[in-house]
C-alpha atoms as a PDB file:
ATOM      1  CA  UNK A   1     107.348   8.153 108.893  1.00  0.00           C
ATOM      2  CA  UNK A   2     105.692   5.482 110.683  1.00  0.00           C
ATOM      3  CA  UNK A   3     102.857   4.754 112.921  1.00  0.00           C
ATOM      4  CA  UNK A   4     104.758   4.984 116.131  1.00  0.00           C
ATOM      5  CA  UNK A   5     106.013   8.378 114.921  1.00  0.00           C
ATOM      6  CA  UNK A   6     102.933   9.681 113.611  1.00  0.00           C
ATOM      7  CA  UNK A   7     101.265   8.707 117.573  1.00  0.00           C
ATOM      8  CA  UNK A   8     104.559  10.432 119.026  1.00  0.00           C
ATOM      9  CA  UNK A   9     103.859  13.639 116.887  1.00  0.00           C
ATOM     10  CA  UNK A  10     100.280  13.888 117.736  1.00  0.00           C
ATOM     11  CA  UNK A  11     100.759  13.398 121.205  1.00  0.00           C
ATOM     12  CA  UNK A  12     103.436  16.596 121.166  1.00  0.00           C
ATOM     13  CA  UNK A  13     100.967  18.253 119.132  1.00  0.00           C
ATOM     14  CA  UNK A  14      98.448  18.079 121.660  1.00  0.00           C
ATOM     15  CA  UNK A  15     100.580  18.815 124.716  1.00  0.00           C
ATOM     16  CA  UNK A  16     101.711  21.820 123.029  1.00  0.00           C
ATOM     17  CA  UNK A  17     100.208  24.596 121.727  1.00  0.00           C
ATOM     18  CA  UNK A  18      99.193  24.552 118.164  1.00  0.00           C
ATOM     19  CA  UNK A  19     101.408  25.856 116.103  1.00  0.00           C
ATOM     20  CA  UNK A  20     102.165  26.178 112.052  1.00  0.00           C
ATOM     21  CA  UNK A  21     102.992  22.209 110.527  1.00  0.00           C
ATOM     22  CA  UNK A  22     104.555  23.275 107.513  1.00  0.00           C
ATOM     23  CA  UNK A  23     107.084  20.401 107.610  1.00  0.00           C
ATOM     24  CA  UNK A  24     104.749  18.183 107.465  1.00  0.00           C
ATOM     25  CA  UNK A  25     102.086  19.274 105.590  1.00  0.00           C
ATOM     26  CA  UNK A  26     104.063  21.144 102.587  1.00  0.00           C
ATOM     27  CA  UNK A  27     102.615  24.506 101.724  1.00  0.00           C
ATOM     28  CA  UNK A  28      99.067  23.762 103.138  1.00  0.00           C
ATOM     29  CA  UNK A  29      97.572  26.468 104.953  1.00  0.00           C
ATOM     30  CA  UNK A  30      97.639  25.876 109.261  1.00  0.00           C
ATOM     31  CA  UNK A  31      94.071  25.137 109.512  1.00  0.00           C
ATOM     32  CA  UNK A  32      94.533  22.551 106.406  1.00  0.00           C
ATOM     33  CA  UNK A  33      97.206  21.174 107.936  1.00  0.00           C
ATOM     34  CA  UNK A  34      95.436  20.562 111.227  1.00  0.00           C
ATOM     35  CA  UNK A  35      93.201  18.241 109.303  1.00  0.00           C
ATOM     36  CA  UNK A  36      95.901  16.704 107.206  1.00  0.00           C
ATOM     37  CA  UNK A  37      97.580  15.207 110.429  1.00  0.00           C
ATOM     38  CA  UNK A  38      94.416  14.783 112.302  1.00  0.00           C
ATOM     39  CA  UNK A  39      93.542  11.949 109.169  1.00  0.00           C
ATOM     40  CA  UNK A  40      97.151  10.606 110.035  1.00  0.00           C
ATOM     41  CA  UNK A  41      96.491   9.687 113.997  1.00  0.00           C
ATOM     42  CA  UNK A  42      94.294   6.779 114.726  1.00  0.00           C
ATOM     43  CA  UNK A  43      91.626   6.978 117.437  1.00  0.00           C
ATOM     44  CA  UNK A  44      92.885   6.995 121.251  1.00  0.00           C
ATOM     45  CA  UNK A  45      92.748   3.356 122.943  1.00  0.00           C
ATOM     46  CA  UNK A  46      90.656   2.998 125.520  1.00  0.00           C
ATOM     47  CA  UNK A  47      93.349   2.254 127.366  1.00  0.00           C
ATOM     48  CA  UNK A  48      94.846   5.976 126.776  1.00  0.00           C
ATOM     49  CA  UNK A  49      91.749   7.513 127.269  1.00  0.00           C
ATOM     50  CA  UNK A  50      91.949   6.111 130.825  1.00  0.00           C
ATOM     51  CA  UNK A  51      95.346   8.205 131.518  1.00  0.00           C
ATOM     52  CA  UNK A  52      97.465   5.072 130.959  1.00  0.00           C
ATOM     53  CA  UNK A  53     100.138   5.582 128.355  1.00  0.00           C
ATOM     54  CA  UNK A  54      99.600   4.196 124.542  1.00  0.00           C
ATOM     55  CA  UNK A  55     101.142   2.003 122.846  1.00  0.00           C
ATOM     56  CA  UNK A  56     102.020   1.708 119.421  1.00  0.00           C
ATOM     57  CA  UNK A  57      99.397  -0.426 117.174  1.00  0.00           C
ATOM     58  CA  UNK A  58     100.507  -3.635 116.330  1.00  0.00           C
ATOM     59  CA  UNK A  59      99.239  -4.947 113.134  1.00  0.00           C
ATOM     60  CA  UNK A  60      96.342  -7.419 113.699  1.00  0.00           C
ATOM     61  CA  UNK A  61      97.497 -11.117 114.096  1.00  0.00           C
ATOM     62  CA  UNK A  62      95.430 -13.449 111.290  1.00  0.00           C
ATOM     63  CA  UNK A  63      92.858 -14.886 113.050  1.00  0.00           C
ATOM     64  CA  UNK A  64      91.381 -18.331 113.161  1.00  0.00           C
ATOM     65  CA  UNK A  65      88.736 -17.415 110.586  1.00  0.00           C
ATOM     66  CA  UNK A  66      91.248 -16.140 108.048  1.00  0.00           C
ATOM     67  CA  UNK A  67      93.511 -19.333 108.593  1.00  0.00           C
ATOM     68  CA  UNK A  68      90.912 -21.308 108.036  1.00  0.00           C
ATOM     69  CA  UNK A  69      89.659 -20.064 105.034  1.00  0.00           C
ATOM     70  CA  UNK A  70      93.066 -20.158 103.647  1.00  0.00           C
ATOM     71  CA  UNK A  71      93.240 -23.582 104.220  1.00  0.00           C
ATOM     72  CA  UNK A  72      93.359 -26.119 101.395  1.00  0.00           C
ATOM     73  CA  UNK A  73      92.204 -28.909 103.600  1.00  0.00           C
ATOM     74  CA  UNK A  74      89.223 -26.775 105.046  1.00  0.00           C
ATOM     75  CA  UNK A  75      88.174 -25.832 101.678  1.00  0.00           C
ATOM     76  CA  UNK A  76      88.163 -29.316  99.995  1.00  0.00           C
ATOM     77  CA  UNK A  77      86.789 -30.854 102.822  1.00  0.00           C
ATOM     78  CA  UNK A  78      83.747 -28.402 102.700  1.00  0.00           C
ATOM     79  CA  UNK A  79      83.693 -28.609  99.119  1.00  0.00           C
ATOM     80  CA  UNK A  80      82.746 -32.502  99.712  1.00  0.00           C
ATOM     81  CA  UNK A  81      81.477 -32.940 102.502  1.00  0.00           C
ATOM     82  CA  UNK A  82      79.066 -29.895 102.573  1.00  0.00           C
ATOM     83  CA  UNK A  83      78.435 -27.450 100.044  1.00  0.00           C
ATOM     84  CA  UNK A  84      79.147 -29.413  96.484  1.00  0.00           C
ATOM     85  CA  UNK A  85      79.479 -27.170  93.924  1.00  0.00           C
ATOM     86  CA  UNK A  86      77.797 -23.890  95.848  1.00  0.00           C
ATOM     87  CA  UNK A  87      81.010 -23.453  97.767  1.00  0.00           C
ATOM     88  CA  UNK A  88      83.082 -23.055  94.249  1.00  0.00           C
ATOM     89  CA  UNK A  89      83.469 -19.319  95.069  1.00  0.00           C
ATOM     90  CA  UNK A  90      85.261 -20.198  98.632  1.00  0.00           C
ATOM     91  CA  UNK A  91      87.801 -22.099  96.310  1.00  0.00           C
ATOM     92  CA  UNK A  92      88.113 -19.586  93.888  1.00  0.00           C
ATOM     93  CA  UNK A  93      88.669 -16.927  96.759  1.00  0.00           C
ATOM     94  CA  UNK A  94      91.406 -19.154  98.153  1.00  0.00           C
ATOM     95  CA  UNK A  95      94.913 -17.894  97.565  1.00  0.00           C
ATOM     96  CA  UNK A  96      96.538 -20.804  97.950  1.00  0.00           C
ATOM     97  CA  UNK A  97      95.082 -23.062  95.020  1.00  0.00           C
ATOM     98  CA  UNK A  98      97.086 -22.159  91.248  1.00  0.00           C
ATOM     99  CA  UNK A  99      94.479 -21.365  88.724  1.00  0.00           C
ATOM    100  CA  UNK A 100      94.831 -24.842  87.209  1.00  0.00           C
ATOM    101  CA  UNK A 101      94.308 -26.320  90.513  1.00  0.00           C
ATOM    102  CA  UNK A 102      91.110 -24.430  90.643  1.00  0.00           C
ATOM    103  CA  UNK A 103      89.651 -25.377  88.000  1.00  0.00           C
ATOM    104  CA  UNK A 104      90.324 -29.261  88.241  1.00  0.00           C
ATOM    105  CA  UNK A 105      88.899 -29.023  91.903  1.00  0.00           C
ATOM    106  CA  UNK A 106      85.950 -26.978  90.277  1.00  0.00           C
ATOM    107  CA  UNK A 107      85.267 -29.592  87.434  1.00  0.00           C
ATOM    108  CA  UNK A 108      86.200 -32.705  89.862  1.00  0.00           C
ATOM    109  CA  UNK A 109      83.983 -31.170  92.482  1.00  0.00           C
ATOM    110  CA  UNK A 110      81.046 -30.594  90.118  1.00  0.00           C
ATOM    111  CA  UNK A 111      81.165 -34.088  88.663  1.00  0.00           C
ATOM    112  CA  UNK A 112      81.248 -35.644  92.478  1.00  0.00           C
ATOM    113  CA  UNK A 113      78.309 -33.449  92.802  1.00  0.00           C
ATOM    114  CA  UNK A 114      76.448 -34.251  89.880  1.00  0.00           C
ATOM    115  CA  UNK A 115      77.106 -37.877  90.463  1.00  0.00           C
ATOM    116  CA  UNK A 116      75.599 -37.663  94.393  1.00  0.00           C
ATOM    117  CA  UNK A 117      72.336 -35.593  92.959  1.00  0.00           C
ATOM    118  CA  UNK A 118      71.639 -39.128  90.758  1.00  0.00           C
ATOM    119  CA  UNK A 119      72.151 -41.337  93.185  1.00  0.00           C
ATOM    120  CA  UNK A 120      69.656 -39.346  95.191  1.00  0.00           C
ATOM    121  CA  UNK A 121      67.700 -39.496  92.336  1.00  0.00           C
ATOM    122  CA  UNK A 122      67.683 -43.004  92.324  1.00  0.00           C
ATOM    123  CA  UNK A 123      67.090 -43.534  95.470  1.00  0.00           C
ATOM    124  CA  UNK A 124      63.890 -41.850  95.585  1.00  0.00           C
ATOM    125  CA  UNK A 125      62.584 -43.593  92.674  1.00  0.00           C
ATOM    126  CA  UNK A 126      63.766 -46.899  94.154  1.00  0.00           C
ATOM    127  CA  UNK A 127      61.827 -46.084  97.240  1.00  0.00           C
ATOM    128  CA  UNK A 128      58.765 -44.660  95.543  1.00  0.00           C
ATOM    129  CA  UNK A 129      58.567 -48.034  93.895  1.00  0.00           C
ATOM    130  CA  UNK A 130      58.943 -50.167  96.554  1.00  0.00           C
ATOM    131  CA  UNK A 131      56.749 -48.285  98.331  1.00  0.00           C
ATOM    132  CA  UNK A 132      53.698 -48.131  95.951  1.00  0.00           C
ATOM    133  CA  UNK A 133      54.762 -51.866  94.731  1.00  0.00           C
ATOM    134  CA  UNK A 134      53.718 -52.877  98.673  1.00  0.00           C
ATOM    135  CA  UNK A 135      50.350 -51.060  98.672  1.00  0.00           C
END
């Protein structure tokens, strides 16, 4: 049965009055089955509730969010360009990398950050000399 049906059959339901779901409900008692397809129909649209007539639910589309976190380009980029090796778990939770190619990227993107923290480093102690050199 699907969702359409399930919307079709509770809008009878409540047209009508109640009567015994059996069919539907195998051997449950009526009041048992009342809740049994109440749990089936999803709340009214607003929409609906206005007196216009429903529709059935489409599934939700993917949104931006979802594509872009699925996106190997997004993730790499943010991986080296922003986060370093705190945004591993965003490239772990990335479908679309193999488990090899997750860990490479995680050891490549480690190194790369490893390697920017030192020349950070260095350029602090470079400028703490210089400085205190001119003084």
């Amino acid at each position: 049965m699907n969702e359409a049906d399930v919307v079709n059959e509770a809008s009878s339901h409540e047209s009508s009055p109640r009567k015994p779901a059996a069919s539907s409900a195998g051997s449950l008692p009526p009041a048992q089955a009342d809740l049994v397809q109440a749990k089936l129909v999803q709340p009214a649209a607003s929409g609906e509730q206005a007196g216009q007539p429903s529709t059935p639910h489409a599934p939700p589309a993917e949104g931006l969010y979802q594509q872009v976190l699925h996106s190997r380009l997004a993730i790499l980029a943010t991986l080296f360009c922003v986060t370093g090796f705190l945004g591993l778990p965003l490239l772990w939770m990335n479908p679309n990398f193999t488990r090899l190619q997750r860990w490479l990227w995680a050891i490549v993107v480690t190194i790369y950050t490893f390697a920017l923290i030192g020349v950070v480093c260095w350029v602090v102690v470079w400028s703490w000399n210089s400085i205190s050199e001119s003084l």
